[in-house]
C-alpha atoms as a PDB file:
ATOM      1  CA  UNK A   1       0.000   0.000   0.000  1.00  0.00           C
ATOM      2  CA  UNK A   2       1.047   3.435  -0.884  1.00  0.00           C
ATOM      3  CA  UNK A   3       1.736   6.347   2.001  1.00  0.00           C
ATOM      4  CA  UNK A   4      -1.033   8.015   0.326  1.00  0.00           C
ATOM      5  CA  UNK A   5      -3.622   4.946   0.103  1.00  0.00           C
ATOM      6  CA  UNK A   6      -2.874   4.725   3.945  1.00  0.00           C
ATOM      7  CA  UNK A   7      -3.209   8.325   4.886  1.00  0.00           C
ATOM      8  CA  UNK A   8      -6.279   8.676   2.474  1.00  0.00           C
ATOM      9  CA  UNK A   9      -8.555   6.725   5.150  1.00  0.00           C
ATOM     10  CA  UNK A  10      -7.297   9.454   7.748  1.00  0.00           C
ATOM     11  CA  UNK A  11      -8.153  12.542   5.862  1.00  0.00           C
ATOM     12  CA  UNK A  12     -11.599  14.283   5.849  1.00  0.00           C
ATOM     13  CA  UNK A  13     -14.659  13.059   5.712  1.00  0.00           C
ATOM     14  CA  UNK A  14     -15.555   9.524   5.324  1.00  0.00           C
ATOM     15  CA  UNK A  15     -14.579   7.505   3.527  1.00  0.00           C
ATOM     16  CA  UNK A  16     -11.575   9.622   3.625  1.00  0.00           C
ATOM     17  CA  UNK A  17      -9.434  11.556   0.793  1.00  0.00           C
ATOM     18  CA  UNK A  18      -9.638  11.285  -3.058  1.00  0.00           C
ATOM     19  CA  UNK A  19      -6.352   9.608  -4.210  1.00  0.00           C
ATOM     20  CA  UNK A  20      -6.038  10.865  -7.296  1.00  0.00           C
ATOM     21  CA  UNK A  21      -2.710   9.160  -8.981  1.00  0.00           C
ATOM     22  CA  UNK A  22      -0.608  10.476 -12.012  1.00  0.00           C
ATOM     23  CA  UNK A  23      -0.270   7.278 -13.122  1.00  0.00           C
ATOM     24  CA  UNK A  24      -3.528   6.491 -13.610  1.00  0.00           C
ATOM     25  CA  UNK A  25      -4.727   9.945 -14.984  1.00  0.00           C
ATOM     26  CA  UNK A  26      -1.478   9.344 -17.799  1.00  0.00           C
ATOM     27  CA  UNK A  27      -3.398   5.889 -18.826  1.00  0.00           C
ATOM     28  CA  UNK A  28      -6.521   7.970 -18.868  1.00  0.00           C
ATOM     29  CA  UNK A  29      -5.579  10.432 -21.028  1.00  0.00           C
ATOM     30  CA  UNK A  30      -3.764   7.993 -23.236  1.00  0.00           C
ATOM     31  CA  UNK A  31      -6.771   5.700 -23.739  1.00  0.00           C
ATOM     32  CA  UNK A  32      -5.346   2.612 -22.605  1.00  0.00           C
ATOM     33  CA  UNK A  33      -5.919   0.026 -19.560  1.00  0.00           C
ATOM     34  CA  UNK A  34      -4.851   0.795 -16.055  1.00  0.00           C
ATOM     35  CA  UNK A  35      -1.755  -1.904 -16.280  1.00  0.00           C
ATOM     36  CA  UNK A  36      -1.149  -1.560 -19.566  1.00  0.00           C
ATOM     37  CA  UNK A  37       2.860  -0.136 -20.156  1.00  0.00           C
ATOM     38  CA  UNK A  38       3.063   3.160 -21.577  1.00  0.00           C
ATOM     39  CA  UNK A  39       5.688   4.006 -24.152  1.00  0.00           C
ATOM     40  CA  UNK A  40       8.867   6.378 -23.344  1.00  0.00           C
ATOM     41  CA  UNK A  41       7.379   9.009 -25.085  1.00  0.00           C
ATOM     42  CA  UNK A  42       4.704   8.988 -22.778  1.00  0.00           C
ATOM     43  CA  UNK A  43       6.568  10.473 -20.174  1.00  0.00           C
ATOM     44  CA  UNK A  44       8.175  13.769 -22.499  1.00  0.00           C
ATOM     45  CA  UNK A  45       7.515  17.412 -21.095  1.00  0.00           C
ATOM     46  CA  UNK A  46       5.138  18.048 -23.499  1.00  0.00           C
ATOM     47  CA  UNK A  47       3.078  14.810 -22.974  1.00  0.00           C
ATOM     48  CA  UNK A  48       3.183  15.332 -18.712  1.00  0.00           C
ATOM     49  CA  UNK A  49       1.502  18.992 -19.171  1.00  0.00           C
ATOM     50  CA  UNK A  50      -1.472  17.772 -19.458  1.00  0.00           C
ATOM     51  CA  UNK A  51      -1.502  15.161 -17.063  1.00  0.00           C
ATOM     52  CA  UNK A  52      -0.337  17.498 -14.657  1.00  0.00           C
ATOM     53  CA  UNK A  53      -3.168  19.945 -15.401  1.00  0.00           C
ATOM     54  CA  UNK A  54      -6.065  17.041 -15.044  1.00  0.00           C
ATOM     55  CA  UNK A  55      -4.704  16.387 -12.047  1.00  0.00           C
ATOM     56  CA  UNK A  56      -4.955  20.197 -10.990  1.00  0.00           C
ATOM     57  CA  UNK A  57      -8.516  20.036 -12.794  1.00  0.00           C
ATOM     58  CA  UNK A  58      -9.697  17.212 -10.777  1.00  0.00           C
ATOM     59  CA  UNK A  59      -8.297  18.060  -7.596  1.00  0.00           C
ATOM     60  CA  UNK A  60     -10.061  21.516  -8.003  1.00  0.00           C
ATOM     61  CA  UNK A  61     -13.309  19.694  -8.564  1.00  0.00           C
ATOM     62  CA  UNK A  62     -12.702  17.388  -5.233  1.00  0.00           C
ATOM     63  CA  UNK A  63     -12.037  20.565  -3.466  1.00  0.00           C
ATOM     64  CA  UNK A  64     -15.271  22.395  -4.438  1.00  0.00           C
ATOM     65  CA  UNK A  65     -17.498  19.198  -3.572  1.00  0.00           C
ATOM     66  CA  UNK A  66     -15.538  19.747   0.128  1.00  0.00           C
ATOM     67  CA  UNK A  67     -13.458  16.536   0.003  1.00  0.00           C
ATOM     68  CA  UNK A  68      -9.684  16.115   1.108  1.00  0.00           C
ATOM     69  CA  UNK A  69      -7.425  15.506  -1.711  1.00  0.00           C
ATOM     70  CA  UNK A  70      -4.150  14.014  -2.257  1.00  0.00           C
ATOM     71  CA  UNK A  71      -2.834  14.157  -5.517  1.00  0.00           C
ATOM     72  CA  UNK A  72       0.078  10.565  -5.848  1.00  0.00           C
ATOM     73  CA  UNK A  73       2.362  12.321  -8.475  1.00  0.00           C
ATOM     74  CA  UNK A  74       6.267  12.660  -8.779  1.00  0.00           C
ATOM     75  CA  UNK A  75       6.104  16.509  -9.466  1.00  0.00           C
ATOM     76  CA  UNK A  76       9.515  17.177 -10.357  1.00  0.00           C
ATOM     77  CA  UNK A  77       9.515  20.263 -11.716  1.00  0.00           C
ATOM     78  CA  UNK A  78       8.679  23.746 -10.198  1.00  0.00           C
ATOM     79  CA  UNK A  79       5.828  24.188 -12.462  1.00  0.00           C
ATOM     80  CA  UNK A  80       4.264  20.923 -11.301  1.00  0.00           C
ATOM     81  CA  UNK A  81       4.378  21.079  -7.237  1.00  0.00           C
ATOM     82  CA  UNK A  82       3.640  24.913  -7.406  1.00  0.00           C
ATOM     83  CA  UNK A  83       0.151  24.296  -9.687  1.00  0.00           C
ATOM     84  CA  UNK A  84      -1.241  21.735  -6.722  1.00  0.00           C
ATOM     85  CA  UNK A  85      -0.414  24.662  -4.028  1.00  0.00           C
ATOM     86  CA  UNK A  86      -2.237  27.088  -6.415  1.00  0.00           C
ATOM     87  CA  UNK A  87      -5.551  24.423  -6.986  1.00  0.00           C
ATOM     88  CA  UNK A  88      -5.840  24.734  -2.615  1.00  0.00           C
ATOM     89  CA  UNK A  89      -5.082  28.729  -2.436  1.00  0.00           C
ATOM     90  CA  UNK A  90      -7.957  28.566  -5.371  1.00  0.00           C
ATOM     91  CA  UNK A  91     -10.139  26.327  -3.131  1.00  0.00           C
ATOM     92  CA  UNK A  92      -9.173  28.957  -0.034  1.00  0.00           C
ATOM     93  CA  UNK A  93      -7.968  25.131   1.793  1.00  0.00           C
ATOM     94  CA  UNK A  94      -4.592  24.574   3.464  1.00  0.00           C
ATOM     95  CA  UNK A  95      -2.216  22.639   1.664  1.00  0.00           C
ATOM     96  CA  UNK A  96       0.384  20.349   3.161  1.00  0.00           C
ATOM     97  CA  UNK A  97       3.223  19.130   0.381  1.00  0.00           C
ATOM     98  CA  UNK A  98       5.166  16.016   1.436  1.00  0.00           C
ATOM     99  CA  UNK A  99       8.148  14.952  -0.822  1.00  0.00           C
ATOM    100  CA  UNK A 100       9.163  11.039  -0.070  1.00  0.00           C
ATOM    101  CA  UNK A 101      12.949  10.905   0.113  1.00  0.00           C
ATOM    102  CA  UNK A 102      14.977   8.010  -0.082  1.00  0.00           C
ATOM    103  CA  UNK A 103      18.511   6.679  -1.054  1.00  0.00           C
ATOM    104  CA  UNK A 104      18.233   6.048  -4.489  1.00  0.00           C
ATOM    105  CA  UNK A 105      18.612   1.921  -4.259  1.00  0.00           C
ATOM    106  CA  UNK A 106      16.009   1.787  -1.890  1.00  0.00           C
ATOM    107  CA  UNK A 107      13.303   3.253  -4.131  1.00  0.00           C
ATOM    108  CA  UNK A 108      14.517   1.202  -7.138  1.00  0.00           C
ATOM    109  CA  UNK A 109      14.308  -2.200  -5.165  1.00  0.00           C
ATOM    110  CA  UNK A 110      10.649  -1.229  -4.093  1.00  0.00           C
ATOM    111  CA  UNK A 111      10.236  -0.570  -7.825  1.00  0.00           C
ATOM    112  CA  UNK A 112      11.678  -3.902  -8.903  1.00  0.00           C
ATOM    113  CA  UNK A 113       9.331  -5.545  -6.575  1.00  0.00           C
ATOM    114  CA  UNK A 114       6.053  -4.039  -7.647  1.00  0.00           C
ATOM    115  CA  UNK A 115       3.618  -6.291  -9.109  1.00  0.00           C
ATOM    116  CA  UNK A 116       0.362  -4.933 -11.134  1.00  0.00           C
ATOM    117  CA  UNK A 117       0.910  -1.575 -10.307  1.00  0.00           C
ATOM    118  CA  UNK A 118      -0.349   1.545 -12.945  1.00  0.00           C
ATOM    119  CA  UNK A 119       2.996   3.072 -12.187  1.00  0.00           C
ATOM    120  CA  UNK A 120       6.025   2.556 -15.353  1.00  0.00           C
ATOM    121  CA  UNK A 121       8.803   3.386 -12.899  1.00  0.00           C
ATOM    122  CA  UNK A 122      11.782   1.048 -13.343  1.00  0.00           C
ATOM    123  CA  UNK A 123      15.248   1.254 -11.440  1.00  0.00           C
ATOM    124  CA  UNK A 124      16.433   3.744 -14.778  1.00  0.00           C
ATOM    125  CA  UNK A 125      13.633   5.824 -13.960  1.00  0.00           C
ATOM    126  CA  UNK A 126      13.994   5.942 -10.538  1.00  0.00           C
ATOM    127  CA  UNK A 127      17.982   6.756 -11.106  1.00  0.00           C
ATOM    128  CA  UNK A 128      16.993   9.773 -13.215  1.00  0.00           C
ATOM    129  CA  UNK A 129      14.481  11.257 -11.409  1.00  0.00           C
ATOM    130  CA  UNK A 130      17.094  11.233  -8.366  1.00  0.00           C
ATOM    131  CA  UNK A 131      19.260  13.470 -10.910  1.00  0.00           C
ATOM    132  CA  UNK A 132      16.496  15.966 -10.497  1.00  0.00           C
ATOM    133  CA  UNK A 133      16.111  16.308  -7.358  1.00  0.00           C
ATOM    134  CA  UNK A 134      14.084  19.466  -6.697  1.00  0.00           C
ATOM    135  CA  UNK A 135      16.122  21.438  -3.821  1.00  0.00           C
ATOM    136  CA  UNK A 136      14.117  23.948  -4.024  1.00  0.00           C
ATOM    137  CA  UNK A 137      10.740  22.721  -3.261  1.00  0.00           C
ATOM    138  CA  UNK A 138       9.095  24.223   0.005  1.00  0.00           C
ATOM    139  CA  UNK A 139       7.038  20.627   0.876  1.00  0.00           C
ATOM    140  CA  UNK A 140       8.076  19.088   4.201  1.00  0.00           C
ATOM    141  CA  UNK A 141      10.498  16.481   3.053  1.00  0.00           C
ATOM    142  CA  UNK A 142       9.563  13.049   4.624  1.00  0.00           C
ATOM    143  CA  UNK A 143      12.584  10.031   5.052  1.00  0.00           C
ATOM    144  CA  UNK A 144      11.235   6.876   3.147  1.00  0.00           C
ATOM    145  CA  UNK A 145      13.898   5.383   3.423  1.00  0.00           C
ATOM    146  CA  UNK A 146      13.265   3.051   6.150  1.00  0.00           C
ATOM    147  CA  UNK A 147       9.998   0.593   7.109  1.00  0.00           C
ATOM    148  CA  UNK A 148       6.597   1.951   5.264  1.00  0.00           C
ATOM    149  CA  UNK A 149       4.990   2.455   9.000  1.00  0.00           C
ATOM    150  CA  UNK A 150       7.517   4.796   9.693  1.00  0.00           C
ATOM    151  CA  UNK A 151       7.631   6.931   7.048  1.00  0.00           C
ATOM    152  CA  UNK A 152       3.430   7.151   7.384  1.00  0.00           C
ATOM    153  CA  UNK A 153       4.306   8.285  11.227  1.00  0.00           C
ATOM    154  CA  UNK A 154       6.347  11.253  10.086  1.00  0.00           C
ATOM    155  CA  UNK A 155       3.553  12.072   7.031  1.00  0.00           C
ATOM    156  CA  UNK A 156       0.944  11.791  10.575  1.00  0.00           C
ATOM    157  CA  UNK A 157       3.585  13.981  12.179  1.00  0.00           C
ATOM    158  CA  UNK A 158       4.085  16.589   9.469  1.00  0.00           C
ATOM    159  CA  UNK A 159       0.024  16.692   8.800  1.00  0.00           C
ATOM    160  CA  UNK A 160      -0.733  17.282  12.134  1.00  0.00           C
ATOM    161  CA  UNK A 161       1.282  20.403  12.797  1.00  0.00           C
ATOM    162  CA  UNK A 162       1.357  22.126   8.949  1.00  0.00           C
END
């Protein structure tokens, strides 16, 4: 179980928050089944704007309706975590950013042992997102690098006093 399929039970009202995942909205968009592997080019600048945006689109529409939301997304660039602060300012909610850190062989051995997942990430992809590792980003930086219940302690931690 993801940290945000955990926390999503603990979040609003019941039955909790709307996960909404960027892996699932990129299948979406393409046309194609939830498991199905997406091509390279799936995954260019151009092609992750508009995931990105239905994300910020949906989100917004979860916000009006007065549900929590947590949008599942690798946002990697400063365009990307900076829209899903702008959909809560828009919705006049508070918005809590966590960014999951971990060493770099950690997150590709979870990736190697994923099994029917939505999610493309392999141990390449994992390697070059770690290249771009957003210093900049103001979202409370959470250590995954250790047992799942821990790291969903410090998100419980970091919730409860943003």
């Amino acid at each position: 179980m993801t940290l945000a399929a955990a926390l999503a039970s603990e979040l609003g009202l019941r039955p909790g928050a709307c996960v909404l995942r960027g892996d699932i909205t990129r299948r979406l968009l393409s046309g194609i089944a939830r498991e199905t592997k997406l091509p390279d080019d799936a995954y260019t600048r151009k092609t992750s704007r508009p995931v990105y945006d239905e994300l910020g689109r949906k989100a917004a529409m979860g916000l009006k309706a007065r549900y929590s939301v947590i949008i599942d997304a690798v946002a990697l660039r400063q365009r990307e975590w900076r829209s899903f602060a702008e959909v809560a300012l828009s919705a006049s909610v508070p918005f809590s950013g966590l960014w999951l850190e971990a060493p770099a062989h950690t997150m590709a051995e979870r990736v190697r042992r994923r099994r029917h997942d939505a999610s493309d990430a392999t141990a390449e992809i994992v390697a070059e997102q770690a290249r771009h590792d957003p210093r900049s980003i103001d979202w409370i930086r959470i250590d995954a690098g250790g047992q799942s219940e821990d790291s969903l302690a410090a998100a419980r931690r970091a919730l409860a006093t943003s």
